[in-house]
N, C-alpha and C. Protein backbone atom coordinates (compact mmCIF):
# COMPACT_ATOMS: atom_id res chain seq x y z
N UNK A 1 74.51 28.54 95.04
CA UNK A 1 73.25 28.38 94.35
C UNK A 1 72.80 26.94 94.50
N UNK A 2 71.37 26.53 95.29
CA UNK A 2 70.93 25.33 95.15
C UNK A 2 69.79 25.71 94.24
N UNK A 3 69.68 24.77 93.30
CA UNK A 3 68.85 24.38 92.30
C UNK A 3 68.14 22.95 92.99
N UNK A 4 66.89 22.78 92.86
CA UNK A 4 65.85 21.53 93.12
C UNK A 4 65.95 21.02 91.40
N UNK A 5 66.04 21.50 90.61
CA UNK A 5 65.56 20.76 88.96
C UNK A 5 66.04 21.09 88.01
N UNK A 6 66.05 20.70 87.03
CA UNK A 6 66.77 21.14 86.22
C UNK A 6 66.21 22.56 85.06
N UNK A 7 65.28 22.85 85.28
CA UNK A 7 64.50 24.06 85.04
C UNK A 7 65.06 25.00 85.57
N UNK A 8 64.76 24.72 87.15
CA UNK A 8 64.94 25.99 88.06
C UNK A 8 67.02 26.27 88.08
N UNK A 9 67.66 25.20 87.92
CA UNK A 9 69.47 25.38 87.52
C UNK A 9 69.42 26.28 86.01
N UNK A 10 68.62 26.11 85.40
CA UNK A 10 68.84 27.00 83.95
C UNK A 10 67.94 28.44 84.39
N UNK A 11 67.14 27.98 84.94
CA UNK A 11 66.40 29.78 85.26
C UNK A 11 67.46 30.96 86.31
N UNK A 12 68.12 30.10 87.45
CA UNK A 12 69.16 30.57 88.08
C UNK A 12 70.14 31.34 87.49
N UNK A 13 70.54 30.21 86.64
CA UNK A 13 71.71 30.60 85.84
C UNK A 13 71.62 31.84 84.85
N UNK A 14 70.75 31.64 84.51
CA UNK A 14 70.01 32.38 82.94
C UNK A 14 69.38 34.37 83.40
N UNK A 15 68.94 34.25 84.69
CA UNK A 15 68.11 35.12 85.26
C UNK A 15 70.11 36.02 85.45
N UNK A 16 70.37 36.73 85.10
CA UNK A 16 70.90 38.05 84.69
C UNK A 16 70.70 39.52 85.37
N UNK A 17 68.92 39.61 84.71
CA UNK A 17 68.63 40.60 84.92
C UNK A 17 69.19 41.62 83.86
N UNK A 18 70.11 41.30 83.16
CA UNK A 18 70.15 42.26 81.87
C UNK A 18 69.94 41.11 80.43
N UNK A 19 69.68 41.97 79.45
CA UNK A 19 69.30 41.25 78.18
C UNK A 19 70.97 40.88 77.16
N UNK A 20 71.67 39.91 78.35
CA UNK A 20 73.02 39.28 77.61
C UNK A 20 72.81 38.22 77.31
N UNK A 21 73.41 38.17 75.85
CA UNK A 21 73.71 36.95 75.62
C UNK A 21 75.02 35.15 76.27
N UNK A 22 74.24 34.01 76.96
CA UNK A 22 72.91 33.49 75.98
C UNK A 22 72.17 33.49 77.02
N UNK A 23 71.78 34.26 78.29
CA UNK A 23 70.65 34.74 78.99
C UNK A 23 69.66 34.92 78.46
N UNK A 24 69.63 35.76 77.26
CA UNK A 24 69.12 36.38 76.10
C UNK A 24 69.14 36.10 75.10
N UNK A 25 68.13 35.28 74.26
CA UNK A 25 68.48 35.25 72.65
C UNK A 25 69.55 36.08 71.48
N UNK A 26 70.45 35.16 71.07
CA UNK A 26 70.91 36.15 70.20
C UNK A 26 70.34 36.79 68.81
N UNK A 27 70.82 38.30 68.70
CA UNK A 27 70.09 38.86 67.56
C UNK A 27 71.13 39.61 66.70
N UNK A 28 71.31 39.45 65.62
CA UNK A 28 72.42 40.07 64.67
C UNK A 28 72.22 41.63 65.05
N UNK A 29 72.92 42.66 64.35
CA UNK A 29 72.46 43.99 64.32
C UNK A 29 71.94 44.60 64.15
N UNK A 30 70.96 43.88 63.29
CA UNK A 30 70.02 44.71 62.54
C UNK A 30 68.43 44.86 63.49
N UNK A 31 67.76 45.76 63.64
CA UNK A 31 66.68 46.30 64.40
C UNK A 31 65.72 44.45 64.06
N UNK A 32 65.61 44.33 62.92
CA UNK A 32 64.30 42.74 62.78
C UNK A 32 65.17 42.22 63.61
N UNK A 33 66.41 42.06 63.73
CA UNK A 33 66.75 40.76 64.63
C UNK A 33 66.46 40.98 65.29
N UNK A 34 66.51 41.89 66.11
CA UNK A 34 66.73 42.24 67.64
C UNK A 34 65.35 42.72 67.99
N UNK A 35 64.33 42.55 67.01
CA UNK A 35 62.93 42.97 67.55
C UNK A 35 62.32 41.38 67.62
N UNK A 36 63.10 40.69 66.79
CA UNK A 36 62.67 39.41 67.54
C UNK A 36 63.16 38.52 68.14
N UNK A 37 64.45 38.62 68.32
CA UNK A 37 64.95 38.33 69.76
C UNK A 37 64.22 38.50 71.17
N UNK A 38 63.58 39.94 70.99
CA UNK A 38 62.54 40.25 71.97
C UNK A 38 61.26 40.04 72.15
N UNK A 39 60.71 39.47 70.86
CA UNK A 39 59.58 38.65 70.87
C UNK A 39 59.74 37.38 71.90
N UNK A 40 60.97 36.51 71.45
CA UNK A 40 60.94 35.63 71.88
C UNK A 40 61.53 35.40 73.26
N UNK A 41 62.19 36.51 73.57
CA UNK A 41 62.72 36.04 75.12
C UNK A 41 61.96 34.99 76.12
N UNK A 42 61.12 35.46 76.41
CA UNK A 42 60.28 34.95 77.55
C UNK A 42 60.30 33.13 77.08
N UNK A 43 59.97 32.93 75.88
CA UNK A 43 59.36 32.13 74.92
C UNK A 43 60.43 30.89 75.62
N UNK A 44 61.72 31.73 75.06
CA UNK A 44 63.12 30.78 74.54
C UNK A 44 63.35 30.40 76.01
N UNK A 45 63.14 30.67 77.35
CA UNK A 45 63.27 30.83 78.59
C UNK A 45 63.06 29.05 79.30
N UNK A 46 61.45 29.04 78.70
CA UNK A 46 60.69 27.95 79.16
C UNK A 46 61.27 27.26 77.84
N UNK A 47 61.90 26.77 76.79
CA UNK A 47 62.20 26.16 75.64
C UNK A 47 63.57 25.18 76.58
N UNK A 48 64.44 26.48 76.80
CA UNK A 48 65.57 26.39 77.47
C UNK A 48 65.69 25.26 78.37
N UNK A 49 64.83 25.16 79.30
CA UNK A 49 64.30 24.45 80.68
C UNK A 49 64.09 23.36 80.59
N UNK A 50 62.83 22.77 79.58
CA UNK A 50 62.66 21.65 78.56
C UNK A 50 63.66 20.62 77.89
N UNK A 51 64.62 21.73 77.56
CA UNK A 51 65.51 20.71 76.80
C UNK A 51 66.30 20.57 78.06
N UNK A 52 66.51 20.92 78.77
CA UNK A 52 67.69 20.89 79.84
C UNK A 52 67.25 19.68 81.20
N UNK A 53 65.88 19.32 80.94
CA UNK A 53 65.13 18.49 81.64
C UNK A 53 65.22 17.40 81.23
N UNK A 54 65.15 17.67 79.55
CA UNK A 54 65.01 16.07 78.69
C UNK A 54 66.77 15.49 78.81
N UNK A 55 67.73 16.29 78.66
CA UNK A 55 69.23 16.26 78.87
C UNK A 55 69.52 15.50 79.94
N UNK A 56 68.64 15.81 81.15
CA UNK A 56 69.11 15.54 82.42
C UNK A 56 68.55 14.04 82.44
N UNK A 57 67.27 14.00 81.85
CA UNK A 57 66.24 12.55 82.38
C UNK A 57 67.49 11.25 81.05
N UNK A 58 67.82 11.87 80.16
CA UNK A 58 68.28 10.75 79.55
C UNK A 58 69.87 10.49 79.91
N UNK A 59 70.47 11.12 80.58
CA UNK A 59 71.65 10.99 80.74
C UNK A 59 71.77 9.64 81.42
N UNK A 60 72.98 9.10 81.29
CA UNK A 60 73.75 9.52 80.39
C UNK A 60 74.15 9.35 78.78
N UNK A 61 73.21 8.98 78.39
CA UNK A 61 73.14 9.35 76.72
C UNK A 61 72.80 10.82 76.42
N UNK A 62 73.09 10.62 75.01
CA UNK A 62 72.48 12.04 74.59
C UNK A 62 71.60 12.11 73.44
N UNK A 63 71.81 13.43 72.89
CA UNK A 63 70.72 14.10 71.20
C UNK A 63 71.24 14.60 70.77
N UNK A 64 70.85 14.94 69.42
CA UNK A 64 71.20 16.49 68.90
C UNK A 64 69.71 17.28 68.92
N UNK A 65 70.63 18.22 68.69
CA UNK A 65 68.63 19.25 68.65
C UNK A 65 67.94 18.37 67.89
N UNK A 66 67.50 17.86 66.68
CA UNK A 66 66.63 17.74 66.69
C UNK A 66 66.13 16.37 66.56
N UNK A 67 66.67 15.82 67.32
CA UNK A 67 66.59 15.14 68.06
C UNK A 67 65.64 15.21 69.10
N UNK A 68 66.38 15.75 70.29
CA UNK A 68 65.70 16.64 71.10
C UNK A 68 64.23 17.28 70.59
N UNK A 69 64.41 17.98 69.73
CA UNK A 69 63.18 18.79 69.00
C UNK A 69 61.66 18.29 68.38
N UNK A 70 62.54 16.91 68.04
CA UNK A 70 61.04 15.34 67.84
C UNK A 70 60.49 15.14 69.18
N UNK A 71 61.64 14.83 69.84
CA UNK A 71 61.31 14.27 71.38
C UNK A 71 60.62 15.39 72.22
N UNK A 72 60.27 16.76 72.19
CA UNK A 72 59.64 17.55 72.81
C UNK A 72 58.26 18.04 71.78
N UNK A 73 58.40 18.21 70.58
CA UNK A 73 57.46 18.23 69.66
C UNK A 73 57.64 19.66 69.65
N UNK A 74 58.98 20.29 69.39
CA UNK A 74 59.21 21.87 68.93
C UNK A 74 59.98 21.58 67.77
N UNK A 75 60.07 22.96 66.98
CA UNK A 75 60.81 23.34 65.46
C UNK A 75 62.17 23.04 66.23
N UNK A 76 62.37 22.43 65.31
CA UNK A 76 64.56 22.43 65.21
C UNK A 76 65.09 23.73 65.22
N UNK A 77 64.11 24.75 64.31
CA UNK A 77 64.74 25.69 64.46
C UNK A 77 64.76 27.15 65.93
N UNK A 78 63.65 26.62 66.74
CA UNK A 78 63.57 26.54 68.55
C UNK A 78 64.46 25.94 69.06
N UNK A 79 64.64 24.58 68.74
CA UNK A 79 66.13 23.96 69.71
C UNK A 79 67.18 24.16 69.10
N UNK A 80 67.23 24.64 68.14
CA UNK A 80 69.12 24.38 68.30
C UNK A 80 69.72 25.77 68.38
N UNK A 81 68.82 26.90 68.46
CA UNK A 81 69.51 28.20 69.51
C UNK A 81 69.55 27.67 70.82
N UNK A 82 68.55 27.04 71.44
CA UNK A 82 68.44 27.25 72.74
C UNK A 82 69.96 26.21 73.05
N UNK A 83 70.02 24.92 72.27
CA UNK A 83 71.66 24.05 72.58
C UNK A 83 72.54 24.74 72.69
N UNK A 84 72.72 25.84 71.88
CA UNK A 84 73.83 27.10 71.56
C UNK A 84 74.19 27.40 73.23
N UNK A 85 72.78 28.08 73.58
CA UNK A 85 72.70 28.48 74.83
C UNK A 85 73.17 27.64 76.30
N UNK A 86 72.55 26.90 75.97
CA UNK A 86 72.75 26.06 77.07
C UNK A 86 74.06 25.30 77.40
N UNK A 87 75.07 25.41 75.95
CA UNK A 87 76.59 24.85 76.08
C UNK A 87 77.02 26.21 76.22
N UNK A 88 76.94 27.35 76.29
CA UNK A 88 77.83 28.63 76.47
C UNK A 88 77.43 28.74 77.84
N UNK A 89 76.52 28.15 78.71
CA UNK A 89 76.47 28.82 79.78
C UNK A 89 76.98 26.91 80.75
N UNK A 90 77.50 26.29 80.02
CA UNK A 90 77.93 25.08 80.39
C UNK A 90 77.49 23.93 80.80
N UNK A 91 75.72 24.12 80.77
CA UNK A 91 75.07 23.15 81.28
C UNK A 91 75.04 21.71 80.47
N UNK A 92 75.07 21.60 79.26
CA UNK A 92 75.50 20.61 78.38
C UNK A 92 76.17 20.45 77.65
N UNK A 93 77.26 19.51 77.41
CA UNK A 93 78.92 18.89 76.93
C UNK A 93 78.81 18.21 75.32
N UNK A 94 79.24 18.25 74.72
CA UNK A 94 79.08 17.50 73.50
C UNK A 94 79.86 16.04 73.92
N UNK A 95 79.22 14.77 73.34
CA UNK A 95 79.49 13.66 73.66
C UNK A 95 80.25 12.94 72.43
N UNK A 96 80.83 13.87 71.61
CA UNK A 96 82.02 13.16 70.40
C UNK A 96 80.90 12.06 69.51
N UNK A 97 79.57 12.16 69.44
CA UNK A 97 79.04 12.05 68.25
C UNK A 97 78.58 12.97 67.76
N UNK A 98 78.20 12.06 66.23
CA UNK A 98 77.74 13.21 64.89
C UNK A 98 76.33 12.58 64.44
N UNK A 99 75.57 12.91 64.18
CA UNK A 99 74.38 11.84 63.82
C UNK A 99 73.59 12.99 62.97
N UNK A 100 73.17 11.85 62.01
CA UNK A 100 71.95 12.76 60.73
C UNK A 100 71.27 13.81 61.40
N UNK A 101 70.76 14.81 60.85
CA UNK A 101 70.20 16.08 60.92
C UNK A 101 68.38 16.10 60.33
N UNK A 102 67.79 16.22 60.82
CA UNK A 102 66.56 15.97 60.12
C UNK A 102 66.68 17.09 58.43
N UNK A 103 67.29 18.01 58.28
CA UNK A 103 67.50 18.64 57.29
C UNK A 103 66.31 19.95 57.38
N UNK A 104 66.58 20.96 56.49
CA UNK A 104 65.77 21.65 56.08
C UNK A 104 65.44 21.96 54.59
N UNK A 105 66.03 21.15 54.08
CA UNK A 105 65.58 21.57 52.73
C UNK A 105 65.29 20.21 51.85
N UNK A 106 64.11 20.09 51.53
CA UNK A 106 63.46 18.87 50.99
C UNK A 106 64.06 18.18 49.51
N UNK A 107 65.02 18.77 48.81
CA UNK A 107 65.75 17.90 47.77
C UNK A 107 67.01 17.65 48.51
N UNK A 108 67.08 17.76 49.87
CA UNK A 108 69.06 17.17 50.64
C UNK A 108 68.57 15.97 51.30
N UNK A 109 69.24 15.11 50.34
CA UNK A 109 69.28 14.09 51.41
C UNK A 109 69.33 13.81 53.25
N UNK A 110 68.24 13.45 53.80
CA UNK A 110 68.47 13.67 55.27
C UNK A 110 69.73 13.49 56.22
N UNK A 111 70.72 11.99 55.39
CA UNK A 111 71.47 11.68 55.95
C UNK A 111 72.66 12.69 55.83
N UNK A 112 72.81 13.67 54.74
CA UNK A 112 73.90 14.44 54.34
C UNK A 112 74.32 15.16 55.04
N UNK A 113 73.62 15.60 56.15
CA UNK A 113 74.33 16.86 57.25
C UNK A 113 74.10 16.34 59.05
N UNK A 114 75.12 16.40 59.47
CA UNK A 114 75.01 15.62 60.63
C UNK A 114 75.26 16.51 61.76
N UNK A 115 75.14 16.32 62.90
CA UNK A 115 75.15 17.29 63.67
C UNK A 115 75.70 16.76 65.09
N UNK A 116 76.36 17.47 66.32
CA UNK A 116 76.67 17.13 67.66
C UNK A 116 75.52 16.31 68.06
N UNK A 117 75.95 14.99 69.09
CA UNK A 117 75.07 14.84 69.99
C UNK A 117 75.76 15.37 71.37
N UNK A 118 74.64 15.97 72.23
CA UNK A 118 75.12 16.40 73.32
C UNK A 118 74.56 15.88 74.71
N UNK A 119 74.62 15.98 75.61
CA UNK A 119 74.38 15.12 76.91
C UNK A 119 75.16 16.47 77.98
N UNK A 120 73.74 15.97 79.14
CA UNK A 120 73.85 16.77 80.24
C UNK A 120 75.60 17.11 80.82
N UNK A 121 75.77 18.11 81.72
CA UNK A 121 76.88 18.36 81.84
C UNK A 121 76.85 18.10 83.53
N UNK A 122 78.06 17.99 84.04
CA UNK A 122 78.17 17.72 85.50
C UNK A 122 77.60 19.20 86.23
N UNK A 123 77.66 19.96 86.34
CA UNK A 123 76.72 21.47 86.31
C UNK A 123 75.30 20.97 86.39
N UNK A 124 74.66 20.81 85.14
CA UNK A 124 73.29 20.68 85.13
C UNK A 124 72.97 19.17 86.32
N UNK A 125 73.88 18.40 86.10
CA UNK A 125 73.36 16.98 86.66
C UNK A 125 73.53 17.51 88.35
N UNK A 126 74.24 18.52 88.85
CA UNK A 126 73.72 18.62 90.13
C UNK A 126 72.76 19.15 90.54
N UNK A 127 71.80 18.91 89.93
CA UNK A 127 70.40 19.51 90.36
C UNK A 127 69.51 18.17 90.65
N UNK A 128 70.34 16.99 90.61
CA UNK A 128 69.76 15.98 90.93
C UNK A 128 68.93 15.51 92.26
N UNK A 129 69.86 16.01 93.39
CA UNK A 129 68.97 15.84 94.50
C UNK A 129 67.87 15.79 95.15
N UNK A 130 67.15 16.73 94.17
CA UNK A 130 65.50 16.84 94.83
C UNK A 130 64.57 15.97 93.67
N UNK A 131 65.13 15.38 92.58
CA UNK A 131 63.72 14.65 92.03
C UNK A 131 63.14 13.47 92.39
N UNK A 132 61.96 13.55 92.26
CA UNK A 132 61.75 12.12 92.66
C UNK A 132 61.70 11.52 91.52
């Protein structure tokens, strides 16, 4: 498999052809999950690509989702399935930090919950060759 970018290494990878997970959004058992799991496929696809672009351009540092999620101007709660994804299919490594969490709930202190930072993986970084 040659990949030109780091889009087209996660679309490669990702393209299946069946609806597996993390090809595929995950969805609990219940029919709502899994009816919107299927809302969002297509969605989470091009999300996927994005972060895996921003991974690649900052390496070798890293983020955490939302992190990542400021820096692209999507919900945290968009990136940090798609991170899920993108470390099960190996394209990005956790880099042994922990750093604040933007939070979701407005009486928690922001600093109180911290989260992976992660950084591109040797996988994703060979898609280096063709950028300019």
């Amino acid at each position: 498999m040659k990949a030109t970018t780091p889009e087209q290494l996660v679309e490669d990878l990702f393209d299946r052809g069946e609806p597996i997970y993390p090809a595929y959004p995950g969805a609990a058992k219940s029919e709502t999950s899994r009816a919107a799991a299927n809302e969002i496929c297509w969605f989470a696809r091009g999300i996927r690509g994005k972060i895996a672009r921003r991974l690649f351009e900052i390496h070798p540092n890293g983020e955490t989702p939302d992190e990542t999620a400021a820096a692209l101007r999507i919900s945290i709660l968009t990136a940090r399935p798609r991170f899920t994804e993108l470390a099960a299919a190996g394209l990005i490594e956790k880099i042994g930090e922990r750093r604040p969490t933007r939070g979701l709930a407005p009486r928690v202190r922001p600093n109180q919950f911290c989260a992976e930072a992660w950084r591109a993986s040797s996988l994703l970084l060979g898609s280096k060759g063709a950028l300019a």
